[in-house]
N, C-alpha and C. Protein backbone atom coordinates (compact mmCIF):
# COMPACT_ATOMS: atom_id res chain seq x y z
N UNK A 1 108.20 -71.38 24.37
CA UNK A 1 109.07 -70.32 23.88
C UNK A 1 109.22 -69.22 24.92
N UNK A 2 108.17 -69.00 25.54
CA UNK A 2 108.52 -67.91 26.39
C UNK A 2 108.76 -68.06 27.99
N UNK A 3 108.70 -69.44 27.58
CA UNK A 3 109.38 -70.25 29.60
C UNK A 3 111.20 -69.90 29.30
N UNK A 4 111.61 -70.32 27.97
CA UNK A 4 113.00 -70.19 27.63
C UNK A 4 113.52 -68.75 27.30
N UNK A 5 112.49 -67.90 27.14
CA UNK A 5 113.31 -66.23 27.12
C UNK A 5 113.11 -65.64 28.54
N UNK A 6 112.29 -66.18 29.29
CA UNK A 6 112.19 -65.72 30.70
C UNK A 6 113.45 -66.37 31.41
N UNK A 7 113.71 -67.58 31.23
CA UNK A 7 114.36 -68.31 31.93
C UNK A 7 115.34 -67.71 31.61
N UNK A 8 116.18 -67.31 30.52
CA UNK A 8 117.25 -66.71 29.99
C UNK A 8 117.33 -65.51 30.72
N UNK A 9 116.78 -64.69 30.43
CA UNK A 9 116.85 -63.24 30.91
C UNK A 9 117.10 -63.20 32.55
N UNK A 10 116.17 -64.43 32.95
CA UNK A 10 116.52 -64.28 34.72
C UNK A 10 117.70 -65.24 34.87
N UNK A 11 118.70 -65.44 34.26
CA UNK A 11 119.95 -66.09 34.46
C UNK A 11 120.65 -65.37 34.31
N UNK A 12 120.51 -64.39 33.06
CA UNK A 12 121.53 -63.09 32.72
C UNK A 12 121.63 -62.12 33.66
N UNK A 13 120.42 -61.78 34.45
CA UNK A 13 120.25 -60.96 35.50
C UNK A 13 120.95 -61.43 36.58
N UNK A 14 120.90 -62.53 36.66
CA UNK A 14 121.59 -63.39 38.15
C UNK A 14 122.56 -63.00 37.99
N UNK A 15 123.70 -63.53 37.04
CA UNK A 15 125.15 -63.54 36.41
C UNK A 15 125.03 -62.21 36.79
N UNK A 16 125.07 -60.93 35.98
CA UNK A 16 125.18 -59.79 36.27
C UNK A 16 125.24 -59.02 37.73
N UNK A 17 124.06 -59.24 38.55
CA UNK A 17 124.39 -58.82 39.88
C UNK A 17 124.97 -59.48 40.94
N UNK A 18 125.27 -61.01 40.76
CA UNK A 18 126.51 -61.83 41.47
C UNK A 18 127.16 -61.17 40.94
N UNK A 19 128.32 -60.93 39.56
CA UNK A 19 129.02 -60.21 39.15
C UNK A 19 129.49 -58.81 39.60
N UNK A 20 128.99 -58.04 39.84
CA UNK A 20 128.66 -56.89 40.02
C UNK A 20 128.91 -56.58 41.96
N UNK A 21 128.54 -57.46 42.44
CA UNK A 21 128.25 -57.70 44.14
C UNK A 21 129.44 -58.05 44.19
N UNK A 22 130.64 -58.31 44.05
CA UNK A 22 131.66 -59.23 44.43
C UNK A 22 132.80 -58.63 45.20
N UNK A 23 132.56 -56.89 45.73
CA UNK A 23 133.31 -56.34 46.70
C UNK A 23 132.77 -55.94 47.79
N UNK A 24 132.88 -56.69 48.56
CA UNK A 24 132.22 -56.42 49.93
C UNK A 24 133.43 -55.78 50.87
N UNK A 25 133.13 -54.63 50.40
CA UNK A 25 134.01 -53.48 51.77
C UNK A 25 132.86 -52.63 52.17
N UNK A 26 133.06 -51.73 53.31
CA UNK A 26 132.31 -50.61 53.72
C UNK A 26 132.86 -49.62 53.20
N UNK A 27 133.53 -49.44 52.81
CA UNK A 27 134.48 -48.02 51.90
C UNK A 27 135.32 -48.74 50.57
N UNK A 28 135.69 -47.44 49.79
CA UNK A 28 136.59 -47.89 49.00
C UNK A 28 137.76 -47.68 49.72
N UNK A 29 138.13 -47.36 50.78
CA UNK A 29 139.35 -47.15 51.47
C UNK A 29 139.70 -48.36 52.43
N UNK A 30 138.46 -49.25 52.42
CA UNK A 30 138.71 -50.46 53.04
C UNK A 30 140.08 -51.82 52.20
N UNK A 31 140.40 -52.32 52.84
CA UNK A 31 141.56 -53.19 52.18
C UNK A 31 141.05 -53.97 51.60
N UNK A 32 141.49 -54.92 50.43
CA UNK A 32 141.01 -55.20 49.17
C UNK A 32 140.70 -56.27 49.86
N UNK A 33 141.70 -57.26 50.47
CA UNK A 33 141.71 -58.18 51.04
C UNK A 33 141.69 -58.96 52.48
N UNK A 34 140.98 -59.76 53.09
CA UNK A 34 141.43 -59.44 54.31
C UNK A 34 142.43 -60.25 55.01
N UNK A 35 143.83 -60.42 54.14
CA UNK A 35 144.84 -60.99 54.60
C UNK A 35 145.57 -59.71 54.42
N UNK A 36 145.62 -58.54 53.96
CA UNK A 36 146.34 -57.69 54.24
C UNK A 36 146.27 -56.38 55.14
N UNK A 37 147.22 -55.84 55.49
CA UNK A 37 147.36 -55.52 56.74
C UNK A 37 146.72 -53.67 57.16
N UNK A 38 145.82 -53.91 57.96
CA UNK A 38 145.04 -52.51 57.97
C UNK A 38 145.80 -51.29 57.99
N UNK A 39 145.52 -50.27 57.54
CA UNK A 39 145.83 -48.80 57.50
C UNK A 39 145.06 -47.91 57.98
N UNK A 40 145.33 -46.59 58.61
CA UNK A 40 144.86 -46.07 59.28
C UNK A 40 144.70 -45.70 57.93
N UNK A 41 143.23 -44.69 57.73
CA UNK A 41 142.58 -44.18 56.88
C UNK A 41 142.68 -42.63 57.51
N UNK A 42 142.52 -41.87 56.03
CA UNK A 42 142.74 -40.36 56.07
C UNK A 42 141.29 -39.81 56.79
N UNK A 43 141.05 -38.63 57.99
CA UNK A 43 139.60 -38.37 58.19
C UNK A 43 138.75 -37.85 57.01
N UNK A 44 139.07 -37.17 56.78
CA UNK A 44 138.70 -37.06 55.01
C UNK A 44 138.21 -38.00 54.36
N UNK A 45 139.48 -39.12 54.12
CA UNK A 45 138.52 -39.64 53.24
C UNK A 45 137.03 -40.95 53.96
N UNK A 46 137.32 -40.94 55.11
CA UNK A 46 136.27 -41.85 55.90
C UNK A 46 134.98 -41.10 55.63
N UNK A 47 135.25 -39.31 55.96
CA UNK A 47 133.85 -38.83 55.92
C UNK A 47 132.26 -39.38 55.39
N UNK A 48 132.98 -39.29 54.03
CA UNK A 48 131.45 -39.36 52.83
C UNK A 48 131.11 -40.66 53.01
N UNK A 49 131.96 -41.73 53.24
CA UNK A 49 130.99 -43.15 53.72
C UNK A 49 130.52 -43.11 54.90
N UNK A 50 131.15 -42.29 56.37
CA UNK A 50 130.26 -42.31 57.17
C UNK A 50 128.66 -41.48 57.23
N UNK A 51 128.75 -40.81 56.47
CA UNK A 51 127.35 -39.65 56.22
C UNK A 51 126.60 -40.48 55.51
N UNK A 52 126.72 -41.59 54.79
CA UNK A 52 126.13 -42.40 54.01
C UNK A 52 125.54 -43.75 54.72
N UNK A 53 126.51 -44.37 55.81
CA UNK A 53 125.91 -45.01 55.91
C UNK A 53 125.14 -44.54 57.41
N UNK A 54 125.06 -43.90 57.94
CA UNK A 54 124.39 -43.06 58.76
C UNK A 54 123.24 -42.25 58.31
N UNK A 55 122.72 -42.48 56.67
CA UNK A 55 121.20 -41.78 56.17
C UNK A 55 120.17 -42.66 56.53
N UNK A 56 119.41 -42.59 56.43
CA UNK A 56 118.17 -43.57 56.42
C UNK A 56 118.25 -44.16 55.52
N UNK A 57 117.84 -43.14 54.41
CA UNK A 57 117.79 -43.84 52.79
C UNK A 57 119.05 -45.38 52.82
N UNK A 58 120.12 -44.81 53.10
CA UNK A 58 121.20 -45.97 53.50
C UNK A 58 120.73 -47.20 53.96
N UNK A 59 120.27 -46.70 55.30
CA UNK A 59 120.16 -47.99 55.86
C UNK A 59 119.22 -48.75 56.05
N UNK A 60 118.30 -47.90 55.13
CA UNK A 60 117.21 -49.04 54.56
C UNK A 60 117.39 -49.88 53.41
N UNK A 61 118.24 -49.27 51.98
CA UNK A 61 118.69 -49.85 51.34
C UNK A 61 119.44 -51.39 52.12
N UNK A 62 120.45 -50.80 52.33
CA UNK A 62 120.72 -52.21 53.35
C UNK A 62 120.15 -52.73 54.09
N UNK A 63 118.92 -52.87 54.76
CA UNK A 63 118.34 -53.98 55.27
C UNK A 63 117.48 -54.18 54.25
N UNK A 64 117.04 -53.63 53.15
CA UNK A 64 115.92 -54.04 52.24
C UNK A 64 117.43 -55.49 51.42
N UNK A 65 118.23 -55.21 51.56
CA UNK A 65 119.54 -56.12 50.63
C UNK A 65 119.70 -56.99 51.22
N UNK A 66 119.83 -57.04 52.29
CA UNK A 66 119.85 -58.19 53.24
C UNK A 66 118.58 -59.29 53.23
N UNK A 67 117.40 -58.78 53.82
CA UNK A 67 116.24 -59.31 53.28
C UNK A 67 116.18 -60.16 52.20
N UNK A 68 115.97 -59.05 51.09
CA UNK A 68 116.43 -59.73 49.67
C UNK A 68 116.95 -61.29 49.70
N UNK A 69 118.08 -60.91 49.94
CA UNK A 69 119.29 -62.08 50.02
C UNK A 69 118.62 -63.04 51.03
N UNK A 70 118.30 -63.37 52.08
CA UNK A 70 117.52 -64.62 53.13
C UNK A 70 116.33 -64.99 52.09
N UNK A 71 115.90 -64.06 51.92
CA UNK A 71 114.38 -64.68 51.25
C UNK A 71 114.47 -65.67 49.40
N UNK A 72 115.32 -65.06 48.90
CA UNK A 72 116.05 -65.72 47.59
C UNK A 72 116.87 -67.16 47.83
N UNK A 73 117.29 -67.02 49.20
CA UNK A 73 118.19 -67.88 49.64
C UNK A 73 116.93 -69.27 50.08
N UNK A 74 116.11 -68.53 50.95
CA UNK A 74 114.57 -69.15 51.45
C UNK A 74 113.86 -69.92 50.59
N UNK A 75 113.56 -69.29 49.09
CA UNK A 75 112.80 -70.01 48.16
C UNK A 75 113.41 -70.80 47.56
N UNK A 76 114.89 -70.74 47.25
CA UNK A 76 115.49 -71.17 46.24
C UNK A 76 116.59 -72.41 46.86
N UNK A 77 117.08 -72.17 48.42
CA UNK A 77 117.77 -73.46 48.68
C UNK A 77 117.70 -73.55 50.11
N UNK A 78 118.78 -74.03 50.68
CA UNK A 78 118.48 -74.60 52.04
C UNK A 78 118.92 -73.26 52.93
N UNK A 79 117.82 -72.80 54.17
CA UNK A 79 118.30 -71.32 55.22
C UNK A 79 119.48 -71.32 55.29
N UNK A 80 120.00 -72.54 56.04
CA UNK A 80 121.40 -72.71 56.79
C UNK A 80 122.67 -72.65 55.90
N UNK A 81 122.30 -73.39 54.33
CA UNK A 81 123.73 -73.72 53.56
C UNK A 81 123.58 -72.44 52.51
N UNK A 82 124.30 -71.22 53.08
CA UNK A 82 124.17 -69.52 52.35
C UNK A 82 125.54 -70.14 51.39
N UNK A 83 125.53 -69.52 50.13
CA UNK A 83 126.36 -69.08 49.13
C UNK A 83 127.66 -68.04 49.99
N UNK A 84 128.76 -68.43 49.68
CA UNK A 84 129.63 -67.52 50.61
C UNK A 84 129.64 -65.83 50.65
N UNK A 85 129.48 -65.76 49.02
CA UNK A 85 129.39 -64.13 48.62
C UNK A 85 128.32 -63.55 48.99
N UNK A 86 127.16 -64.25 49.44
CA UNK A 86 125.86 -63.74 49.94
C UNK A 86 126.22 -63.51 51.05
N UNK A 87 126.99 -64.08 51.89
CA UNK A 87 127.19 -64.23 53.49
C UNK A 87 128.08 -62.54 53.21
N UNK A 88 129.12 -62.93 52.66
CA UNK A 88 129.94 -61.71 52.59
C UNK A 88 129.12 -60.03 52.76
N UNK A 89 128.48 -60.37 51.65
CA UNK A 89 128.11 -59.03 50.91
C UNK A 89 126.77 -58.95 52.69
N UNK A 90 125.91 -59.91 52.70
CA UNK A 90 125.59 -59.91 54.10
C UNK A 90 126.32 -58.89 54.87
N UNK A 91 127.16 -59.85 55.43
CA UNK A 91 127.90 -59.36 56.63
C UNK A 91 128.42 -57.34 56.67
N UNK A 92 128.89 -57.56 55.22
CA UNK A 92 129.09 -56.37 54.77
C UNK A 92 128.39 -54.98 55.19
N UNK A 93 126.78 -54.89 54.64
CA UNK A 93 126.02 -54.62 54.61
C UNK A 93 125.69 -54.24 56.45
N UNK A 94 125.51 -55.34 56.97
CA UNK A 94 125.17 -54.96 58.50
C UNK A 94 126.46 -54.23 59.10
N UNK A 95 127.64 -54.66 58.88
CA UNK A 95 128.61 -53.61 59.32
C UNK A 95 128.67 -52.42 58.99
N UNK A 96 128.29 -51.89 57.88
CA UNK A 96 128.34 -50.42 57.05
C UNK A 96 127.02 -49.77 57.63
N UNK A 97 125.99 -50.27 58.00
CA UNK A 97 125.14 -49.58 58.69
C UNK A 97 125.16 -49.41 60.27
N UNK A 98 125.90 -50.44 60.56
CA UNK A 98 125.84 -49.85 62.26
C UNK A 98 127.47 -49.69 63.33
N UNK A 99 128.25 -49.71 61.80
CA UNK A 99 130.08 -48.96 62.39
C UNK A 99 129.99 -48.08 61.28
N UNK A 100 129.75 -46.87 61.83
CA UNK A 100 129.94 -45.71 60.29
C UNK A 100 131.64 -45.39 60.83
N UNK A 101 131.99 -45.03 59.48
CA UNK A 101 133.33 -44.64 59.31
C UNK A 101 134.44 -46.12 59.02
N UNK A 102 133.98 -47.23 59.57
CA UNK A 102 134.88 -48.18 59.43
C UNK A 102 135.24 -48.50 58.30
N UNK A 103 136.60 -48.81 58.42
CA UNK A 103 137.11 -49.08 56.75
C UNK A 103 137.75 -50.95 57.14
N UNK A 104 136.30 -51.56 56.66
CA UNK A 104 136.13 -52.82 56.66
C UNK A 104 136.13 -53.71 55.35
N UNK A 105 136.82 -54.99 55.32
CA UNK A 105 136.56 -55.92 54.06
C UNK A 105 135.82 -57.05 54.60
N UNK A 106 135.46 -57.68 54.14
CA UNK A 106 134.33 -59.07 54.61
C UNK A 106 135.11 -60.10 53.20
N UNK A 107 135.31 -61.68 54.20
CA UNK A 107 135.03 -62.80 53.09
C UNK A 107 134.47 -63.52 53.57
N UNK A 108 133.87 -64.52 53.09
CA UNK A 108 133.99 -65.98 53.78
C UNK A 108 133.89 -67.01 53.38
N UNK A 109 134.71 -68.11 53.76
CA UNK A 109 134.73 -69.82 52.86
C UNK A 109 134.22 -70.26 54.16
N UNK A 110 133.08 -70.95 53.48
CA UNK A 110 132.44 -72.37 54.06
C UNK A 110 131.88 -71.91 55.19
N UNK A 111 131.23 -70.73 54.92
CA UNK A 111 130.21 -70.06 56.06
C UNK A 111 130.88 -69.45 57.51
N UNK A 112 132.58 -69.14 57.19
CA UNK A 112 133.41 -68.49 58.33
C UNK A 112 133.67 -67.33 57.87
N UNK A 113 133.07 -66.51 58.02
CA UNK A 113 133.20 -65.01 57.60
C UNK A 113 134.70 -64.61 58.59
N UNK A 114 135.43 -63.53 57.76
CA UNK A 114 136.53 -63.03 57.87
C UNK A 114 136.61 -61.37 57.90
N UNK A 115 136.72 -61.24 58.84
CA UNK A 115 136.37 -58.77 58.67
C UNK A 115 138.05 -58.99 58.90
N UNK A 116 138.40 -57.98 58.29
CA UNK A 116 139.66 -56.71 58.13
C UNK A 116 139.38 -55.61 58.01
N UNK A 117 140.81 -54.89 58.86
CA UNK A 117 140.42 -53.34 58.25
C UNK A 117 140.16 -52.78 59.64
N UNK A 118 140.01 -51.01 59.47
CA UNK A 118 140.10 -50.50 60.87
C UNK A 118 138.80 -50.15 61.32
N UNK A 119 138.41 -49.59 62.36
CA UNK A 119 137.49 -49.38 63.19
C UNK A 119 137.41 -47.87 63.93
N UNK A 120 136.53 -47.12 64.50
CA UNK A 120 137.22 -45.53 64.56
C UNK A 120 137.73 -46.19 66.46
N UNK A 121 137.19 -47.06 66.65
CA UNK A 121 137.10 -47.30 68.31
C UNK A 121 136.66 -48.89 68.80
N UNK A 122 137.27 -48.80 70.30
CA UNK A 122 137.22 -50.39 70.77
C UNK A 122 135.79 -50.64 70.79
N UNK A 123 134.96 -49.57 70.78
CA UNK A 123 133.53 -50.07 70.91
C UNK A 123 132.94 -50.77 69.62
N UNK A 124 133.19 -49.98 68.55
CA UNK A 124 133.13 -50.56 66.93
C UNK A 124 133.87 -51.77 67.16
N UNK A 125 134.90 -51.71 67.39
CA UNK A 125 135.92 -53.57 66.88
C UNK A 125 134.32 -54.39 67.94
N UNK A 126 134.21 -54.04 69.36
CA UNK A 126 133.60 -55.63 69.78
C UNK A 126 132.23 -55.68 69.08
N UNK A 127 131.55 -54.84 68.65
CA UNK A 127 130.65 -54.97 67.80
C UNK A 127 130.38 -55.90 66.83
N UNK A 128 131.60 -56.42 66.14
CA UNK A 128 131.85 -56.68 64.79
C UNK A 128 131.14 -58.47 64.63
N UNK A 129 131.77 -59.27 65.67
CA UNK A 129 131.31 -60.29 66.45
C UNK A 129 130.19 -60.72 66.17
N UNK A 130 129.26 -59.79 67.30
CA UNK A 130 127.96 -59.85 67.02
C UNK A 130 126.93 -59.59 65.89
N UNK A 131 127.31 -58.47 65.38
CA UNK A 131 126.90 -57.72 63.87
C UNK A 131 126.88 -59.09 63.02
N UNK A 132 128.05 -59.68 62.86
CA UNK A 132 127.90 -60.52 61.70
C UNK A 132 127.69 -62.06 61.98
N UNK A 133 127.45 -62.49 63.08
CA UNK A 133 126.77 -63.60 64.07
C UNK A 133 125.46 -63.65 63.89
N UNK A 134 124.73 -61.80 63.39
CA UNK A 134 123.14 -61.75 63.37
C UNK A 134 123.12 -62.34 61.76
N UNK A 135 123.57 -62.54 60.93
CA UNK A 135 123.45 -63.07 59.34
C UNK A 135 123.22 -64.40 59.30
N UNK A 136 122.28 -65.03 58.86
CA UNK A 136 121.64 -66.16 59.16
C UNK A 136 122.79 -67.18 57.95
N UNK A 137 123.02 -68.29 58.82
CA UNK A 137 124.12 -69.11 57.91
C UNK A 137 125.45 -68.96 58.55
N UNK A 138 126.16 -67.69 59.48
CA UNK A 138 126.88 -67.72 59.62
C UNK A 138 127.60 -68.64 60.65
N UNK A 139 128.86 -69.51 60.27
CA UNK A 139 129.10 -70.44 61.39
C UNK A 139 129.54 -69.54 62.52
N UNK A 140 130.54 -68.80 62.07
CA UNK A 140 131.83 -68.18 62.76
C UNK A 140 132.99 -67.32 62.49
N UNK A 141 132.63 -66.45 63.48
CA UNK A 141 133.68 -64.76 62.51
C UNK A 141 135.31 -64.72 62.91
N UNK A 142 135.76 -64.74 61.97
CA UNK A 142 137.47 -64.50 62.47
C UNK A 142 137.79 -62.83 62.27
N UNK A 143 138.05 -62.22 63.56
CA UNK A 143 138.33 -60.54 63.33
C UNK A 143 139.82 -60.24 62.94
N UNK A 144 139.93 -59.80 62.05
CA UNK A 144 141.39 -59.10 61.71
C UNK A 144 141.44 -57.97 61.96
N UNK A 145 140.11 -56.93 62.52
CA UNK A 145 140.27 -55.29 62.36
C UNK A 145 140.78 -54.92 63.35
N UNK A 146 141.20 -53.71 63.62
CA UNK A 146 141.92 -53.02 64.24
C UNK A 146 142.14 -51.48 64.84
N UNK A 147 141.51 -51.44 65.91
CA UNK A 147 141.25 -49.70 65.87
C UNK A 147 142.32 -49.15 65.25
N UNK A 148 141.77 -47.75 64.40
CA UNK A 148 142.41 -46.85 64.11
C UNK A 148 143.68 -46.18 64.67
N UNK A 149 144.60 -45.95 64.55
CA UNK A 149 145.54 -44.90 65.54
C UNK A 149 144.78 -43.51 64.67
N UNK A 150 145.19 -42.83 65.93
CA UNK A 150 144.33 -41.42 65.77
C UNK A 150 145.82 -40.54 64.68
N UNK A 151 145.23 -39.77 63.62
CA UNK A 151 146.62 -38.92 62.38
C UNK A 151 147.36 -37.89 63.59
N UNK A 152 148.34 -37.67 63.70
CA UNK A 152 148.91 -36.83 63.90
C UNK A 152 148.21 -35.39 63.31
């Protein structure tokens, strides 16, 4: 009886935070999708995600999430064959901590992660590459982002 209310409860929990995980941007100003076409973002509104992901508290959260995710992935199935939304939310995660300000989306089918979205600078875009190359599982990144043009 109580292998089947445990078992339950940790399925409901699963469902719920897959659920819940299923937007992997670095901002809400990042593009929904990453077949559509980047926008320069207001400085304003980039601010409060760059101060965020530039805290500690931040960017420990995110590597404690990341972690998480390899080691669940570790006990439970094969290193190499990652769940795509894990890869995503992955990839996600390492971009938002080490391009602050970028207004980035992450997908990926069949372990080819996909970034969109802008960047404040050419140094952030070649970054992006490598950043999500370090996520274990990943085959291969296709970049759609795009430095920023600076607002008038």
């Amino acid at each position: 009886m109580n292998r089947k209310v445990v078992s339950s409860f940790l399925i409901g929990f699963l469902v719920v935070t897959v659920g819940a995980c299923t937007d992997a941007r670095t901002s809400a100003d990042a593009p929904n999708s990453t077949d559509q076409k980047a926008q320069t973002p207001m400085a304003q509104s980039t601010e409060p995600a760059k101060t965020d992901a530039q805290s500690d508290t931040r960017a420990k959260q995110l590597d404690a999430d990341i972690r998480a995710k390899e080691q669940r992935n570790n006990a439970m199935g094969n290193p190499q064959n990652r769940n795509d939304n894990d890869l995503a939310s992955e990839v996600r995660s390492k971009l938002e901590a080490n391009i602050p300000g970028g207004n980035l989306t992450v997908a990926s089918k069949d372990a080819v992660v996909t970034v969109a979205g802008t960047v404040s600078n050419l140094d952030q875009l070649s970054k992006i590459q490598k950043l999500a190359m370090e996520i274990k599982g990943v085959k291969s990144v296709t970049i759609k982002a795009a430095v920023a043009s600076k607002p008038n």
